[in-house]
N, C-alpha and C. Protein backbone atom coordinates (compact mmCIF):
# COMPACT_ATOMS: atom_id res chain seq x y z
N UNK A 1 0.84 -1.17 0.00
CA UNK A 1 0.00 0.00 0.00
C UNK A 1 0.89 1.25 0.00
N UNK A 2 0.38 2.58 -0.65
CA UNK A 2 1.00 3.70 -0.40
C UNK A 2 0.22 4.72 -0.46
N UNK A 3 0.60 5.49 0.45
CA UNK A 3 -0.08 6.88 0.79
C UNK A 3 0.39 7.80 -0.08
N UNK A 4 -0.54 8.63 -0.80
CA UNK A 4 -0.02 9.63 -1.59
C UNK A 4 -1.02 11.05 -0.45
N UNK A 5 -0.68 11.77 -0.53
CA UNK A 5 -0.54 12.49 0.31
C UNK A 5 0.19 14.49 -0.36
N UNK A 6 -1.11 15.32 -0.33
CA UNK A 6 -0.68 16.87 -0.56
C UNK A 6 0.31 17.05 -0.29
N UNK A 7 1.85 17.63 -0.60
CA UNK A 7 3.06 18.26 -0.23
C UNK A 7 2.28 19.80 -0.18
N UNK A 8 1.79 20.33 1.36
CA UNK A 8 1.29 21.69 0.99
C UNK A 8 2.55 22.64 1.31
N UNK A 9 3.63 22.24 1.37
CA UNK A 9 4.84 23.02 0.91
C UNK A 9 5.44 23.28 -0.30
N UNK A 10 4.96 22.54 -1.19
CA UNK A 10 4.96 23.13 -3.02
C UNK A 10 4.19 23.90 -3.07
N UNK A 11 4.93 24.90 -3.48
CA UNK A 11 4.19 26.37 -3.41
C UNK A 11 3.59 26.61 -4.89
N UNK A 12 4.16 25.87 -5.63
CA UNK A 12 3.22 26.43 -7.34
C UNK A 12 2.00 25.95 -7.48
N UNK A 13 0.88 26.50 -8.21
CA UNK A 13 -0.28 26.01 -8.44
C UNK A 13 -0.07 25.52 -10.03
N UNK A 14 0.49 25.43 -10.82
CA UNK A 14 0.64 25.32 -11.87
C UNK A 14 0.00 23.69 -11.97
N UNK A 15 0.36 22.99 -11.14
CA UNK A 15 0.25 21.69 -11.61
C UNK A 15 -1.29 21.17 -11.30
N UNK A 16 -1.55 21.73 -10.26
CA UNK A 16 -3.04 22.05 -9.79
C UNK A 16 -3.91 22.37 -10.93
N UNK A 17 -3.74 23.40 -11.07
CA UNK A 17 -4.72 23.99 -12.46
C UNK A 17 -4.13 24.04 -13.70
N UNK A 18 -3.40 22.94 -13.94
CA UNK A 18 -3.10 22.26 -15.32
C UNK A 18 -3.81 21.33 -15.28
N UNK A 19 -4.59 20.31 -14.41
CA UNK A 19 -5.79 19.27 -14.75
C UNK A 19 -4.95 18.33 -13.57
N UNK A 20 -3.95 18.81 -12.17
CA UNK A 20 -3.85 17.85 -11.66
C UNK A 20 -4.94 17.80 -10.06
N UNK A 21 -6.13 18.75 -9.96
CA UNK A 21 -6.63 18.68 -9.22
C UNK A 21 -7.63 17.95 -9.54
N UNK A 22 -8.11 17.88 -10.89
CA UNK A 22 -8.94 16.58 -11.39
C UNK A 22 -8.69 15.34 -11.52
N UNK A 23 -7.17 14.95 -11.32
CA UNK A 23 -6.26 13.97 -11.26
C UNK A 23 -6.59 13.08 -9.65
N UNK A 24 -6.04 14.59 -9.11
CA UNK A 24 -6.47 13.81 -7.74
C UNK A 24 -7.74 13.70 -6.82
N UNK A 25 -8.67 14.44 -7.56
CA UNK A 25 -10.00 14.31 -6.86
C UNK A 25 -10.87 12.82 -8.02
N UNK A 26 -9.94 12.57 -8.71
CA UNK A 26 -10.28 11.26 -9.77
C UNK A 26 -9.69 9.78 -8.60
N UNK A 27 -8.69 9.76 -7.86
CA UNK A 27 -8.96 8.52 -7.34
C UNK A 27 -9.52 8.99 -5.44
N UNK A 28 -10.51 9.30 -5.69
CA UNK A 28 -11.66 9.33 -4.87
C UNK A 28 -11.12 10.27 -3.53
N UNK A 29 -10.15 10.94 -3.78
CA UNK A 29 -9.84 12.25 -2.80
C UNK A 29 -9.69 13.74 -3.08
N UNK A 30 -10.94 14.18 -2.57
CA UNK A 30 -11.80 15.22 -2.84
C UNK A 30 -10.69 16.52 -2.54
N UNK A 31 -11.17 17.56 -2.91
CA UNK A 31 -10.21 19.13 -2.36
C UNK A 31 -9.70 19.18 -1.04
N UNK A 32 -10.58 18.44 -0.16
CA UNK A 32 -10.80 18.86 1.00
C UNK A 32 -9.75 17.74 1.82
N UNK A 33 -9.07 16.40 1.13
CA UNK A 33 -8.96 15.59 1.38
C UNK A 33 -7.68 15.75 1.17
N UNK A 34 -6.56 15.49 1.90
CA UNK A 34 -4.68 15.37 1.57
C UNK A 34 -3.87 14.33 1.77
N UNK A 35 -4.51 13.59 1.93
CA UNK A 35 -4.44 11.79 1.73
C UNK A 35 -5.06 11.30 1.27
N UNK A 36 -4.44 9.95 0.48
CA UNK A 36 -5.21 8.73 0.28
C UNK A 36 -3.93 7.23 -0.20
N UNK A 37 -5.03 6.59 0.39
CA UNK A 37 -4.27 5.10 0.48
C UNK A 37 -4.53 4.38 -0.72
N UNK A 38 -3.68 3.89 -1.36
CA UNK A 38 -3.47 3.08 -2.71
C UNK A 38 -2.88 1.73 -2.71
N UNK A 39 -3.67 0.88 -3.59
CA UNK A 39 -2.48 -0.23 -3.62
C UNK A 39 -0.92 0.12 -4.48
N UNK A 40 -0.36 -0.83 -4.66
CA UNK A 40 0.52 -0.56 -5.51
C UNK A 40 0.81 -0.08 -6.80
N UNK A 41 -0.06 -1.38 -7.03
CA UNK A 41 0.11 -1.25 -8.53
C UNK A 41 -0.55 0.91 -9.26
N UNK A 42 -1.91 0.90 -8.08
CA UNK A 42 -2.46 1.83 -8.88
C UNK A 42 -1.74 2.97 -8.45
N UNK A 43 -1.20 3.30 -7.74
CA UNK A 43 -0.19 4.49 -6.64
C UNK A 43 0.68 5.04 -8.12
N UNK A 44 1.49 3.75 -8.86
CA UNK A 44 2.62 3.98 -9.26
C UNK A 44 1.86 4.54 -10.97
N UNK A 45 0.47 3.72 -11.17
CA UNK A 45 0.06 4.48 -12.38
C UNK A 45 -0.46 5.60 -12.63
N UNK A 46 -1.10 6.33 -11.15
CA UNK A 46 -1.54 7.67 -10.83
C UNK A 46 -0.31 8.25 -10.69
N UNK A 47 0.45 8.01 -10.60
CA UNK A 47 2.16 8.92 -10.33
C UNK A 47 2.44 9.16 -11.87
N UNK A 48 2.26 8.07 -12.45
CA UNK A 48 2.93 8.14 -13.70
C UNK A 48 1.88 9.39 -14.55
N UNK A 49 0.77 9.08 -14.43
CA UNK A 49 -0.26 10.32 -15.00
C UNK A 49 0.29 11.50 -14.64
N UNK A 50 0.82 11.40 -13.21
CA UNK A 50 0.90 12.86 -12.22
C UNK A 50 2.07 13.53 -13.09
N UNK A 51 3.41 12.74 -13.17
CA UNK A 51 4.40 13.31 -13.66
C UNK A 51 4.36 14.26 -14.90
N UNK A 52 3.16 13.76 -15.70
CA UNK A 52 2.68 14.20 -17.61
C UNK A 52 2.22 15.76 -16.99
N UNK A 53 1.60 16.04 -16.29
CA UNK A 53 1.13 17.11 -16.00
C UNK A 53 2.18 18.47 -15.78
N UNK A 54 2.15 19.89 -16.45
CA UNK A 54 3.40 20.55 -16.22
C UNK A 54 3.03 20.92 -14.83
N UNK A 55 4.19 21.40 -13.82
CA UNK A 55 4.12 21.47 -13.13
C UNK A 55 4.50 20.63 -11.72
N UNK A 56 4.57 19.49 -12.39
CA UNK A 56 4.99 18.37 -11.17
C UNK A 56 6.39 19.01 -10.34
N UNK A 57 7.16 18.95 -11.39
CA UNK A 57 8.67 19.63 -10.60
C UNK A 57 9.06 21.12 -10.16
N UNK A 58 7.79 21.52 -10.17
CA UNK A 58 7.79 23.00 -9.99
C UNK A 58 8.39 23.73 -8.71
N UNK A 59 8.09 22.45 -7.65
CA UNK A 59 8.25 23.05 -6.04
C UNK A 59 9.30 23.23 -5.93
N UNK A 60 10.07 24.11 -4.72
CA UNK A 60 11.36 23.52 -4.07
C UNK A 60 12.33 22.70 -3.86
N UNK A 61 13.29 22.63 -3.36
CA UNK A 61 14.21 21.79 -3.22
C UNK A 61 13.73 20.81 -2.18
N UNK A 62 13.02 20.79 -1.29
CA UNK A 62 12.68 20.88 0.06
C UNK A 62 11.70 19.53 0.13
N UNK A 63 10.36 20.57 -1.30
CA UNK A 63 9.16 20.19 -1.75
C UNK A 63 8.87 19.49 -3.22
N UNK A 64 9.97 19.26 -3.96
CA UNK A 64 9.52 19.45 -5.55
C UNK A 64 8.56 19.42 -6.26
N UNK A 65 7.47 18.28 -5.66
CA UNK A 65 6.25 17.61 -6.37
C UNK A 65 5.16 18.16 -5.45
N UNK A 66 4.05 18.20 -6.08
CA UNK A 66 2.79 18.73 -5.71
C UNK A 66 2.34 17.53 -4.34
N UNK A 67 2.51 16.35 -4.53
CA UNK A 67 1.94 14.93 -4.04
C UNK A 67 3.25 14.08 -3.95
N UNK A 68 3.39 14.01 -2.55
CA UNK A 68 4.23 12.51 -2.00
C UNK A 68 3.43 11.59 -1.81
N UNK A 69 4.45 10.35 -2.29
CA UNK A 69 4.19 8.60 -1.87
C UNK A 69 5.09 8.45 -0.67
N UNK A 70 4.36 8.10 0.04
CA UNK A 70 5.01 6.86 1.16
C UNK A 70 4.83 5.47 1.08
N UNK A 71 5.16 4.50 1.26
CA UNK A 71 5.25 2.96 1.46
C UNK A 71 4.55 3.05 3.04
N UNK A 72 3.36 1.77 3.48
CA UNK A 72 2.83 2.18 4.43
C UNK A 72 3.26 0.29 4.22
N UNK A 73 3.40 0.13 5.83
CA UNK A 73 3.98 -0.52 6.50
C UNK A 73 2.63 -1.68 6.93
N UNK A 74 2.92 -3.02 7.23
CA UNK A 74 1.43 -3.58 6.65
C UNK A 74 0.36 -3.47 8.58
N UNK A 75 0.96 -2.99 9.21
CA UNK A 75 0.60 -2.69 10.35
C UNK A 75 0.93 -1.79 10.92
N UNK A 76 0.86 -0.59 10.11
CA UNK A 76 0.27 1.07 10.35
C UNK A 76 -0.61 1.57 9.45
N UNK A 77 -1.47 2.20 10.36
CA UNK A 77 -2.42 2.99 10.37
C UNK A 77 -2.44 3.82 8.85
N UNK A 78 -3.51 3.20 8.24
CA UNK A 78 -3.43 3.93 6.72
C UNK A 78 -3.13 5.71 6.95
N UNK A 79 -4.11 6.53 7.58
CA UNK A 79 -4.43 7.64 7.43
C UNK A 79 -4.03 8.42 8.68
């Protein structure tokens, strides 16, 4: 499983309102929402969509991407 999860320290909106807020309110986490838990397989094909979008590498050094993955551990707490 992996948590993808808002980086709200990427400060550009670019990638946002290039079509990646429809991206991520497409696997069932809404505006309001800055997590969500994925299996594998689909984590790494929503990433791969994510990357097409301009804007992905826009953030910081710090922050780069709009949305981090974590690897969630099979006995911790999804959210």
């Amino acid at each position: 499983m992996i948590r993808l999860s808002i980086d709200f320290e990427h400060s550009s909106r670019t990638w946002w309102e290039q079509g990646g807020q429809d991206l991520w309110e497409g696997i069932g986490a809404g505006f309001d929402e800055s997590a969500v838990v994925l299996d594998e397989d689909l984590a790494q094909s929503w990433l791969a969509e994510a990357r097409k979008i301009p804007g992905w590498h826009d953030g910081p050094d710090h922050a780069p991407h709009p949305v981090t993955a974590q690897p969630i551990e099979a006995d911790e707490d999804f959210i």
